[in-house]
Protein backbone atom coordinates (compact mmCIF):
# COMPACT_ATOMS: atom_id res chain seq x y z
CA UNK A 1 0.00 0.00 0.00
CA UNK A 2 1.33 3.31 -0.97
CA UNK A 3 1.41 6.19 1.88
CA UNK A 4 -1.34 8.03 -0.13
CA UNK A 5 -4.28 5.58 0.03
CA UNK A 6 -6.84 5.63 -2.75
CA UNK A 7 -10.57 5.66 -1.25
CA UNK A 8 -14.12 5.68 -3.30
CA UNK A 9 -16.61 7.24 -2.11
CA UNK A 10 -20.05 5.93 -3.92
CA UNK A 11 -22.48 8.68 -2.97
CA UNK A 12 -22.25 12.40 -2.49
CA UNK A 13 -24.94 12.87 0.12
CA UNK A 14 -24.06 14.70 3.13
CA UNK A 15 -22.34 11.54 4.86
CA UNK A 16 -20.43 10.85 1.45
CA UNK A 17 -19.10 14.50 1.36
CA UNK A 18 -18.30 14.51 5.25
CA UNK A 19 -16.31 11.28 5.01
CA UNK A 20 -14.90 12.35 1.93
CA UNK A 21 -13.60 15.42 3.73
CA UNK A 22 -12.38 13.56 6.69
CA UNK A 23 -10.29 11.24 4.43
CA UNK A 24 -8.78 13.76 2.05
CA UNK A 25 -7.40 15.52 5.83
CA UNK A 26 -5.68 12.40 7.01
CA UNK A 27 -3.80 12.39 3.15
CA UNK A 28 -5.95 9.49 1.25
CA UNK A 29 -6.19 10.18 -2.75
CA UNK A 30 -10.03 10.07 -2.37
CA UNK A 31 -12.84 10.28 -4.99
CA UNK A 32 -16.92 10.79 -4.80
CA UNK A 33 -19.38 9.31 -7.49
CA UNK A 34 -22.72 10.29 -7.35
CA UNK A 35 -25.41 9.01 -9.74
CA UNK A 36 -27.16 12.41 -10.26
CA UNK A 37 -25.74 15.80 -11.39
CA UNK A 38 -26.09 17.26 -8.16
CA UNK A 39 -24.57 16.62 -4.71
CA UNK A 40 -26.72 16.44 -1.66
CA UNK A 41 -28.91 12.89 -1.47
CA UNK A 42 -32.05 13.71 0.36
CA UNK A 43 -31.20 17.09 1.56
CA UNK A 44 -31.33 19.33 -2.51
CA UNK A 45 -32.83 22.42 -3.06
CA UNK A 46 -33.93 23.49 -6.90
CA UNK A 47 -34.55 27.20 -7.99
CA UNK A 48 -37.93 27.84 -10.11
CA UNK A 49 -38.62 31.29 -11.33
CA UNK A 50 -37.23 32.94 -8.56
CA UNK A 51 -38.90 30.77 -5.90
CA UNK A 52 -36.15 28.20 -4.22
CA UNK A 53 -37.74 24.87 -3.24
CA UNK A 54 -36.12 21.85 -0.90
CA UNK A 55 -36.62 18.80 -1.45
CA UNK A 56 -39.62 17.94 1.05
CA UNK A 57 -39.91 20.62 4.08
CA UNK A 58 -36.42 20.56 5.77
CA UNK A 59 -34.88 22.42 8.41
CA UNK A 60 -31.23 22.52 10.02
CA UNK A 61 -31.08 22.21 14.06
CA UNK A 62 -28.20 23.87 15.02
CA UNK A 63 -27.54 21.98 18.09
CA UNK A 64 -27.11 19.04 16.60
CA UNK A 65 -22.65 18.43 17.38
CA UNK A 66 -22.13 17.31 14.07
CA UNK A 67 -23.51 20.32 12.56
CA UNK A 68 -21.28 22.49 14.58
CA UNK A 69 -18.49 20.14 14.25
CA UNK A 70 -18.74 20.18 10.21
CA UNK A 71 -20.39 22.99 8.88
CA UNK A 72 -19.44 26.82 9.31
CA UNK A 73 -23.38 27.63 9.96
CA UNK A 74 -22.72 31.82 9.95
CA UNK A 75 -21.59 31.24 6.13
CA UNK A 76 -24.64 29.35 5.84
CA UNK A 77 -26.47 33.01 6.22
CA UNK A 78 -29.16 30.86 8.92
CA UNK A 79 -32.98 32.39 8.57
CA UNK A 80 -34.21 30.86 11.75
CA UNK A 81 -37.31 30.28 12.95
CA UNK A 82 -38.91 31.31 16.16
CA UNK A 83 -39.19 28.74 19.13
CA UNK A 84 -42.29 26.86 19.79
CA UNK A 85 -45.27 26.84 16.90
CA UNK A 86 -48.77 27.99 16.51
CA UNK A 87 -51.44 25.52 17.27
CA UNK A 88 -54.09 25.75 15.20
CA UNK A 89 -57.36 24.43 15.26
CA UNK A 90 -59.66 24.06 12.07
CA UNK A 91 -62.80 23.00 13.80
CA UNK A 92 -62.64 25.92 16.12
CA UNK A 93 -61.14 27.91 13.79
CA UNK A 94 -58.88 29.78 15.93
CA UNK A 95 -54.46 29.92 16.53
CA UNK A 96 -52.49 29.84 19.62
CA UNK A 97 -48.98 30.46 20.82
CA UNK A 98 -47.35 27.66 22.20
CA UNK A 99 -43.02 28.61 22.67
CA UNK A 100 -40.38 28.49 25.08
CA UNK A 101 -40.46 31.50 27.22
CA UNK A 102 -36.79 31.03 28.33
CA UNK A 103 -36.03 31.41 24.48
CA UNK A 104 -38.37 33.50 23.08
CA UNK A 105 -39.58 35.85 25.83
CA UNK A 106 -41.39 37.96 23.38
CA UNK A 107 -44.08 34.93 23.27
CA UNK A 108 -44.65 34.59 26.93
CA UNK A 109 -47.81 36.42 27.30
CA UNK A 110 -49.27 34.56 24.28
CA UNK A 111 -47.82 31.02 25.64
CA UNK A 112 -49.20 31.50 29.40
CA UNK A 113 -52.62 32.32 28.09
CA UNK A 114 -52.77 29.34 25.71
CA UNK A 115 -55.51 27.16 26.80
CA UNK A 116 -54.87 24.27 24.47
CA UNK A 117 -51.90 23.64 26.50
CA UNK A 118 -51.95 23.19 30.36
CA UNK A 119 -50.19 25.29 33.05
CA UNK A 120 -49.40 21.03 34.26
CA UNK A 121 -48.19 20.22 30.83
CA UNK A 122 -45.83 23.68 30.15
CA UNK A 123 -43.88 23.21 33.77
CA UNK A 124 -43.77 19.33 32.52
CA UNK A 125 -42.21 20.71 29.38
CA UNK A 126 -39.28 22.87 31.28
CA UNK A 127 -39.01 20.01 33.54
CA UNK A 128 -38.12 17.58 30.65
CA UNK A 129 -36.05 19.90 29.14
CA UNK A 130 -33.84 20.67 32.35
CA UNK A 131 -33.64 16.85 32.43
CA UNK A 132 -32.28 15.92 28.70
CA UNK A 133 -30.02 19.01 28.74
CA UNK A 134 -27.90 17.44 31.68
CA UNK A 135 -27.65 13.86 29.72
CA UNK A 136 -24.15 12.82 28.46
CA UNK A 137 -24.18 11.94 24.61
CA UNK A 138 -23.34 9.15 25.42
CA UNK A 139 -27.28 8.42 27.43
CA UNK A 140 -29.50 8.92 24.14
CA UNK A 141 -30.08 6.37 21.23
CA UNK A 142 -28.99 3.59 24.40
CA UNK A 143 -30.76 1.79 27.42
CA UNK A 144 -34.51 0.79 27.32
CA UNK A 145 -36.74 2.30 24.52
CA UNK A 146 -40.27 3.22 24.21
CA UNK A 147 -42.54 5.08 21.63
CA UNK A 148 -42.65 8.87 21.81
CA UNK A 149 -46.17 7.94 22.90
CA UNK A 150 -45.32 6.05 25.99
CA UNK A 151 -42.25 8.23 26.70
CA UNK A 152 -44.54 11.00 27.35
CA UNK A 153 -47.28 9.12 29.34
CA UNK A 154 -44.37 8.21 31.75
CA UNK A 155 -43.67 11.74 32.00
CA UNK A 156 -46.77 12.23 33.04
CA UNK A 157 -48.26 14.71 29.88
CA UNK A 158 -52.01 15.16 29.33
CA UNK A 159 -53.19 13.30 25.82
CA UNK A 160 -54.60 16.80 25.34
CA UNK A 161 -50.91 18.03 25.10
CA UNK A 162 -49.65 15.28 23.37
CA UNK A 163 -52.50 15.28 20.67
CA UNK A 164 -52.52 19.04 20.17
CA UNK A 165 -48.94 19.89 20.17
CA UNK A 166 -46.89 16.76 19.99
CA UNK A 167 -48.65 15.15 17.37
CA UNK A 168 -48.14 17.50 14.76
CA UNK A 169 -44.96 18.96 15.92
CA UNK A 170 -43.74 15.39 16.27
CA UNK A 171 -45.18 14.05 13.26
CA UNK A 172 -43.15 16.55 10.93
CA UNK A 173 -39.90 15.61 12.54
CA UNK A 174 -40.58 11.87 12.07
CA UNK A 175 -43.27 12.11 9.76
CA UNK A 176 -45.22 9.65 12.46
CA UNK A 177 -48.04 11.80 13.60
CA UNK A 178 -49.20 8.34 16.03
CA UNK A 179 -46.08 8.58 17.78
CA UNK A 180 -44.64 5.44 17.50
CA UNK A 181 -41.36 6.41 16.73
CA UNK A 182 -38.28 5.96 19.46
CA UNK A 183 -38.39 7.70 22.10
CA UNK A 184 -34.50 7.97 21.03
CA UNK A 185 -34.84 10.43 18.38
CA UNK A 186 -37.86 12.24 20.62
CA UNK A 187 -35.46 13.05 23.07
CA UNK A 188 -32.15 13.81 21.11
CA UNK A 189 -34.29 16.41 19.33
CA UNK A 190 -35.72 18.09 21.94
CA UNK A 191 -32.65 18.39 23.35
CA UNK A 192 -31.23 19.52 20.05
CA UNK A 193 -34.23 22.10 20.08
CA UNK A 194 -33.33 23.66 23.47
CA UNK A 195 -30.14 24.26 22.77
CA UNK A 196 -29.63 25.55 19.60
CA UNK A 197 -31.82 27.61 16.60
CA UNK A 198 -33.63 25.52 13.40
CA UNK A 199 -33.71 27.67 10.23
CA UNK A 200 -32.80 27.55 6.72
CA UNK A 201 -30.00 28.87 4.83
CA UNK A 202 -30.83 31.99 2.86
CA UNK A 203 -29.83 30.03 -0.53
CA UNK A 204 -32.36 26.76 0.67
CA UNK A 205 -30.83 23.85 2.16
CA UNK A 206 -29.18 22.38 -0.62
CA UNK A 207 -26.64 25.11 0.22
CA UNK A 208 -25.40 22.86 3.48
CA UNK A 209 -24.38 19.89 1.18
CA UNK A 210 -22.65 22.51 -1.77
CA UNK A 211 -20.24 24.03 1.83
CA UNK A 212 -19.91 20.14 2.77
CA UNK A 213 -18.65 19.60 -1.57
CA UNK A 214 -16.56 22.78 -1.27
CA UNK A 215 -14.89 21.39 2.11
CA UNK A 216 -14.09 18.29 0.89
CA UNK A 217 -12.58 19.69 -2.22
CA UNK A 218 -10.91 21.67 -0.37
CA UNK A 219 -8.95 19.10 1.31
CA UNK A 220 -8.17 17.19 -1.51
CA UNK A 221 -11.15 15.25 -2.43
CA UNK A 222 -12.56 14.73 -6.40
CA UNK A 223 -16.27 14.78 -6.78
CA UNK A 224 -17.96 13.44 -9.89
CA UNK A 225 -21.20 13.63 -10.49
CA UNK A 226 -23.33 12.51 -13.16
CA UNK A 227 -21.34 8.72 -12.51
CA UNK A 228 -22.75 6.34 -10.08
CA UNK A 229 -21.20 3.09 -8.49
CA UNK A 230 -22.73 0.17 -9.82
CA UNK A 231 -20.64 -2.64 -8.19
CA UNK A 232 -17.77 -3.54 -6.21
CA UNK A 233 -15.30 -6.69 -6.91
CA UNK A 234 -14.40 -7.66 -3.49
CA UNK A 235 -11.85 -10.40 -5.17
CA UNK A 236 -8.79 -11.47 -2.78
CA UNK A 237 -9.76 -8.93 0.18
CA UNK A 238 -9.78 -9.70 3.58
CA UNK A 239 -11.16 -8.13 7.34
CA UNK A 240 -9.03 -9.38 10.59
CA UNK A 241 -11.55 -10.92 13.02
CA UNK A 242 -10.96 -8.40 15.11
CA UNK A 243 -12.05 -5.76 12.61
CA UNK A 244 -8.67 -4.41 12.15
CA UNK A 245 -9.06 -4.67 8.32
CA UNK A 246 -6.08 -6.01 5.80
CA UNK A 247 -6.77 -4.76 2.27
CA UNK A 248 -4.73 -7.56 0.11
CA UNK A 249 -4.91 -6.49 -3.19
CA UNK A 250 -7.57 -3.76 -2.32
CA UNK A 251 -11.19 -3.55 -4.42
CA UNK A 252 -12.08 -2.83 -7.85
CA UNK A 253 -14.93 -0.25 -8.11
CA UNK A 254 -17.13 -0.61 -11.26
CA UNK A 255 -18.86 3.01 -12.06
CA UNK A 256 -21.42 3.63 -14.93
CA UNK A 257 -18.25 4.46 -16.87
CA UNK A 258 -15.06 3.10 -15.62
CA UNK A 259 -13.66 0.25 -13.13
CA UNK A 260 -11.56 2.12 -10.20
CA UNK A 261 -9.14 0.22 -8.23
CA UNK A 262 -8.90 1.13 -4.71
CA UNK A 263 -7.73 0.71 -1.13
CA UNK A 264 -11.34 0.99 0.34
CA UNK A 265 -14.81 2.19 -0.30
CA UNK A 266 -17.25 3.99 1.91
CA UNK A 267 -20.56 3.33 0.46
CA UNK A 268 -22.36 5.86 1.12
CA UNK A 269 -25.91 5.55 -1.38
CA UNK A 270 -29.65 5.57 -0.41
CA UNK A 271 -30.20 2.19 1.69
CA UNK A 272 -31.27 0.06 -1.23
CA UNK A 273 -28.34 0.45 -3.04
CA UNK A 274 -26.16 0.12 -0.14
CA UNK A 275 -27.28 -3.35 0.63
CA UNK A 276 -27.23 -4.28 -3.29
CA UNK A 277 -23.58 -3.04 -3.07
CA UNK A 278 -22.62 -4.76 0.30
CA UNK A 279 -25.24 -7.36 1.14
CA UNK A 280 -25.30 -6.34 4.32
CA UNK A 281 -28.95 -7.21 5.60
CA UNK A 282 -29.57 -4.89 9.06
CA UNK A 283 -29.34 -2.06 6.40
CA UNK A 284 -32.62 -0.74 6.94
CA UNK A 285 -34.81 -0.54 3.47
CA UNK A 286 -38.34 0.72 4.67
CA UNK A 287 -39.04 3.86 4.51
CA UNK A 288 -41.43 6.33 5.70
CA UNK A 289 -43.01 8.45 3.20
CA UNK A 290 -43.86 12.22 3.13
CA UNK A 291 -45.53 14.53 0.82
CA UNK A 292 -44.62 18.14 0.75
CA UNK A 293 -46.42 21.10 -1.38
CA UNK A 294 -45.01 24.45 -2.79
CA UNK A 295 -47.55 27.48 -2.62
CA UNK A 296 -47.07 30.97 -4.25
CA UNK A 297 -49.54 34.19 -2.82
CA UNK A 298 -49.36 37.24 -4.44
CA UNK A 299 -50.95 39.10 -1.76
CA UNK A 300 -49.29 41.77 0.04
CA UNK A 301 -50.31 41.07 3.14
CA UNK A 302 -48.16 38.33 5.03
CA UNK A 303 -49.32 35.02 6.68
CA UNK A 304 -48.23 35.81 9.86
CA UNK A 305 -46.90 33.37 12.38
CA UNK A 306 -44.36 35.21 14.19
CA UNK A 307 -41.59 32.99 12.20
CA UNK A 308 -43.32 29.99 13.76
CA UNK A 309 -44.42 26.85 12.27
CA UNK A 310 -48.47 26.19 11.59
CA UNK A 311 -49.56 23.04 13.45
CA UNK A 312 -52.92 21.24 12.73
CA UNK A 313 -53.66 20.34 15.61
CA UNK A 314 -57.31 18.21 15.16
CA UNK A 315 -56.77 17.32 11.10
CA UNK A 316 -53.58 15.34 9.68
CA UNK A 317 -54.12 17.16 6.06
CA UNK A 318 -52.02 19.02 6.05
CA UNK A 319 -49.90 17.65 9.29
CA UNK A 320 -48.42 21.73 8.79
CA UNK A 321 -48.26 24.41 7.27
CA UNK A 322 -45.34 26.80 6.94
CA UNK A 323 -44.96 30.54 5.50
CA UNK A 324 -41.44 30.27 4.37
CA UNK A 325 -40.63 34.28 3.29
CA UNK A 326 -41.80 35.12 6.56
CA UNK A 327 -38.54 33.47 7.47
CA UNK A 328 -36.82 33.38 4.40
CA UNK A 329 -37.53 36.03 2.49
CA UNK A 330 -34.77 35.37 -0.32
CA UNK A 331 -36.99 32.09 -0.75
CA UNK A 332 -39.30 34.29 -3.51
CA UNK A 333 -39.71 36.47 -5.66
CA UNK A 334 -40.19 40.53 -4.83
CA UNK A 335 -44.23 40.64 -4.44
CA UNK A 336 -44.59 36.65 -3.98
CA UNK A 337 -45.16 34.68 -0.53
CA UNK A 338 -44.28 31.20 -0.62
CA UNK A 339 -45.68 28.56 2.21
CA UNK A 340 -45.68 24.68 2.18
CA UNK A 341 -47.42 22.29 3.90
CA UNK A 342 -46.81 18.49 4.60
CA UNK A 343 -48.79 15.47 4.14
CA UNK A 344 -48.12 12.41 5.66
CA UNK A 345 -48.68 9.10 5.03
CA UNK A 346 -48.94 6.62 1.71
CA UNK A 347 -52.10 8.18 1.00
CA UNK A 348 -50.70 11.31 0.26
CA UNK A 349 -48.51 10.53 -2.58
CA UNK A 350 -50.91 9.42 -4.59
CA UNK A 351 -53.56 12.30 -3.84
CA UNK A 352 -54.16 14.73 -6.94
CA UNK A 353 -51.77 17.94 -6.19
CA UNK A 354 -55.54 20.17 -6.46
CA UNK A 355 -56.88 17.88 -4.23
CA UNK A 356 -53.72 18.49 -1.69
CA UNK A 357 -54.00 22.00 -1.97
CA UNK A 358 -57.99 22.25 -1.41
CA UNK A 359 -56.48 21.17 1.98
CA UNK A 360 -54.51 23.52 3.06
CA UNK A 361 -56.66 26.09 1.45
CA UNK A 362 -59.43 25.90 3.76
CA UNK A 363 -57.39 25.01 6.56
CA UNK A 364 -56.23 28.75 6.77
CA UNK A 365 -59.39 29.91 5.33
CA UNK A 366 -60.19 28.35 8.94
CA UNK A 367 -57.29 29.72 10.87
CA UNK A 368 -57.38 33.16 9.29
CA UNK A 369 -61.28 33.94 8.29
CA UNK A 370 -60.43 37.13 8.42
CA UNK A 371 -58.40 37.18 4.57
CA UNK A 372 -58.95 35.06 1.65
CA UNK A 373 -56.92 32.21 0.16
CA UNK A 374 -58.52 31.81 -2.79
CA UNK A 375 -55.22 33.28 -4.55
CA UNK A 376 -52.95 30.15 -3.06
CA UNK A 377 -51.14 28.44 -6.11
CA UNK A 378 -49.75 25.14 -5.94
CA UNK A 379 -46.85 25.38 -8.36
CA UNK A 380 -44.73 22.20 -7.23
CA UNK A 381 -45.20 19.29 -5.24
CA UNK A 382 -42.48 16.68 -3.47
CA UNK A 383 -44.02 13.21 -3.36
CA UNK A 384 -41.02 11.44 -1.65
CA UNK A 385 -41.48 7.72 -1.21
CA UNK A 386 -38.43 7.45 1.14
CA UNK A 387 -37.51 10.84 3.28
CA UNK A 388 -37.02 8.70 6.48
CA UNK A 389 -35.85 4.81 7.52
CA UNK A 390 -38.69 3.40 9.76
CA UNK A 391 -37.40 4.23 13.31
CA UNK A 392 -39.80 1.76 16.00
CA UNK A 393 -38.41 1.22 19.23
CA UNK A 394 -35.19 -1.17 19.65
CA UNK A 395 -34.62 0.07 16.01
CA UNK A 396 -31.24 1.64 16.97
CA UNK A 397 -29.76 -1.40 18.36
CA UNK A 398 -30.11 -3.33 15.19
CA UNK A 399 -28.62 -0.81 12.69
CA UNK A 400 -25.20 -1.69 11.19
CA UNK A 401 -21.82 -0.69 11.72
CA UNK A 402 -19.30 1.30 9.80
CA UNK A 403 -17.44 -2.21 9.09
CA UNK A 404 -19.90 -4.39 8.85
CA UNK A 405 -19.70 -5.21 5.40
CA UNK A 406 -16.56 -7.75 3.78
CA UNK A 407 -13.41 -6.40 2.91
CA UNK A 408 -12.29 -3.10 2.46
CA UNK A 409 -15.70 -1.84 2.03
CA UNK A 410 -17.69 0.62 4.81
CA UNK A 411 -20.46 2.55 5.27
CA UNK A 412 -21.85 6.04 6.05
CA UNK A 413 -25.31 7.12 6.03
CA UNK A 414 -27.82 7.65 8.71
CA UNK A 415 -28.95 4.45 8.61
CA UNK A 416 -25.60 3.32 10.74
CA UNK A 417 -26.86 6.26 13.26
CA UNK A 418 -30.61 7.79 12.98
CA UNK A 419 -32.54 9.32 10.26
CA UNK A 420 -31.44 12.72 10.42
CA UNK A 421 -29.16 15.54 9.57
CA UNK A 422 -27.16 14.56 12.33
CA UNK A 423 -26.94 10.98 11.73
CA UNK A 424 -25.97 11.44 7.83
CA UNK A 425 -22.91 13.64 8.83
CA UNK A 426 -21.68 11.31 12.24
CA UNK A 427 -21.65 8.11 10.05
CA UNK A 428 -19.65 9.96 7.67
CA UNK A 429 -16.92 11.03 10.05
CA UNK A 430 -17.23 7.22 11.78
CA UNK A 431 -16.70 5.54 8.46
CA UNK A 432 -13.39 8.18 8.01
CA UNK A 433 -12.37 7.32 11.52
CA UNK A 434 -12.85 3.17 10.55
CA UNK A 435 -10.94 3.55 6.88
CA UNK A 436 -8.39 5.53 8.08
CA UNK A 437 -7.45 3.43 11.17
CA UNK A 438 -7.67 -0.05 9.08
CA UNK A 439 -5.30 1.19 6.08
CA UNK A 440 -2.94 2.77 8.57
């Protein structure tokens, strides 16, 4: 083996481009394939007549360590969003505050008077958060697990909290408005949410995976796109037992165009084609689906949330609704609005887009009588059939490891971690950590 070890990367999502990075520091010759012209994976952003569109309704929590470990968020130019959310009710027809007054003090008249909410249920909520934020990393995603539903019920919280407020919060992080997702990822989030901002970059968040491309470039790394990994030829490789890994002879990489040999690969592809490439079986292959729908108004008069997220709190359709240029202004046109909402579910993907956007038309006809929505425009709709892996309890236990696979051959993705942001860009740096120390 040469001192300058040659590395493929199959996949330029944000755990391909993090390992990538991480490689290309410790002096490996590496190189990124991705399959589509873009970097990115699941977390792209497309621009549309002036209006910029994500992929699906995304949002980057800055407290997540991996995000402040790889990404330099002030370049990001971060429009955040307020703390907390606006319950709303379409049968009642009416909105309330519901935020953290110890981070947004400017809701705390609005938040005490909420009556959706419970003076019980808000000192339950400061109480859990005081708890989490003195847990060691090491304490979440390990130990005994539960649903978000059951978590909560030990806590003590009415179902009247957890159905208004929870629910739909809940169900746009993990797209499972029944709460039967880990408590794991209920309570590294909420932690996540207390001590750091969520917002979008001023460009949309496909901007976070083009500063994790220019990093990794940066440090040495090639990135193709347009050329995707299509095999790997394991021939005459070993692993030690021990997982200290011996690359004899290394592995041939066969791309849409060429056959690369290498010292390793991180595989670092959409589930599917990571356990086509490895056959490793705990990688996780069902999904959870969401739908997410682009609206224009030309009104001059904003939807106004305070920078806070619209839950539906007694209908699932949509789940929510957000005004994006009341956050992100830079996300349309001079004279435009743009808001989404989210749909959850199978249902929703196969829905008719007029039928989606009846929806959330007259649910803030019903949250705002006092204005008219008959201007909202659908003008582009995300029917993603995998945003998320399926994340029950125990789930986290069962997921593989960065070396699981034979040979020289790793992986990075979320599925090695959770299905998040900051799952995607740990397994990246885990897989870097795992190459690195085997072809030392």
């Amino acid at each position: 083996m040469s001192d300058s070890p040659n590395v493929v990367v199959a996949g330029a999502g944000l755990a391909g481009l993090v390992a990538a990075r991480h490689l290309a520091d410790t002096g490996a010759d590496v190189t990124v394939y991705e399959r589509r012209p873009e970097v990115g994976g699941r977390v792209r952003t497309r621009h549309e007549d002036g209006f910029t569109l994500d992929r699906g309704f995304q949002v980057l929590f800055t407290g997540y360590p991996a995000v402040r470990r790889e990404l330099d968020v002030g370049a990001l130019d971060l429009r955040g969003f307020r703390p907390g959310a606006v319950i709303c009710s379409t049968e009642e027809g009416t909105r309330s505050v519901l935020s953290d007054p110890l981070r947004d003090p400017r809701s705390l008249v609005e938040s005490a008077f909420n009556r959706r909410v419970t003076t019980t249920d808000k000192l339950r909520t400061l109480a859990l958060r005081q708890d989490l934020s003195k847990r060691d990393e090491s304490w979440f995603f390990s130990g005994p697990d539960a649903s978000i539903r059951e978590y909560l019920r030990d806590w003590g919280f009415s179902e009247k909290y957890v159905e208004n407020f929870v629910a739909p919060f809940y169900g746009g992080i993990t797209l499972d408005r029944s709460l039967s997702t880990s408590k794991h990822v209920f309570a590294y989030t909420f932690r996540a949410l207390s001590n750091g901002r969520i917002g979008v970059p001023a460009a949309g968040m496909g901007a976070i995976a083009e500063q994790l491309r220019a990093s990794a470039e940066a440090a040495g790394a090639t990135v193709v796109t347009g050329e995707g990994v299509e095999g790997i030829d394991r021939a005459g490789t070993t692993r030690a037992d021990d997982g200290a890994g011996s690359a004899n002879g290394g592995v041939t990489v066969e791309t849409t165009d060429r056959a690369v040999d290498a010292d390793a690969v991180v595989v670092a592809t959409d589930p599917k084609t990571a356990r086509d490439l490895t056959d490793v079986a705990a990688i996780p292959t069902e999904g959870v689906p969401s739908t997410t729908q682009y609206y224009r108004l030309s009104d001059s008069t904003p939807v106004s949330t305070g920078r806070k997220i619209l839950l539906n709190s007694d209908e699932s359709s949509p789940n929510v609704v957000v005004p994006l240029t009341e956050v992100a202004p830079e996300y349309a046109p001079d004279g435009e609005q743009l808001l989404c909402a989210t749909f959850l579910g199978d249902d929703a993907r196969f829905r008719d887009a007029d039928d989606l956007a009846s929806d959330t038309r007259a649910a803030l006809s019903a949250w705002y009588p006092e204005r008219s929505f008959d201007g909202l425009e659908a003008i582009h709709t995300d029917r993603i059939e995998f945003a998320q892996f399926a994340q029950p309890p125990g789930v986290h236990g069962e997921l593989p490891d960065a070396g699981d696979p034979e040979g020289p051959v790793y992986l990075a993705g979320d599925y090695t971690e959770w299905s998040s942001i900051q799952g995607a860009m740990e397994s990246g740096r885990v897989a870097a950590d795992a190459v690195s120390a085997d072809l030392r």
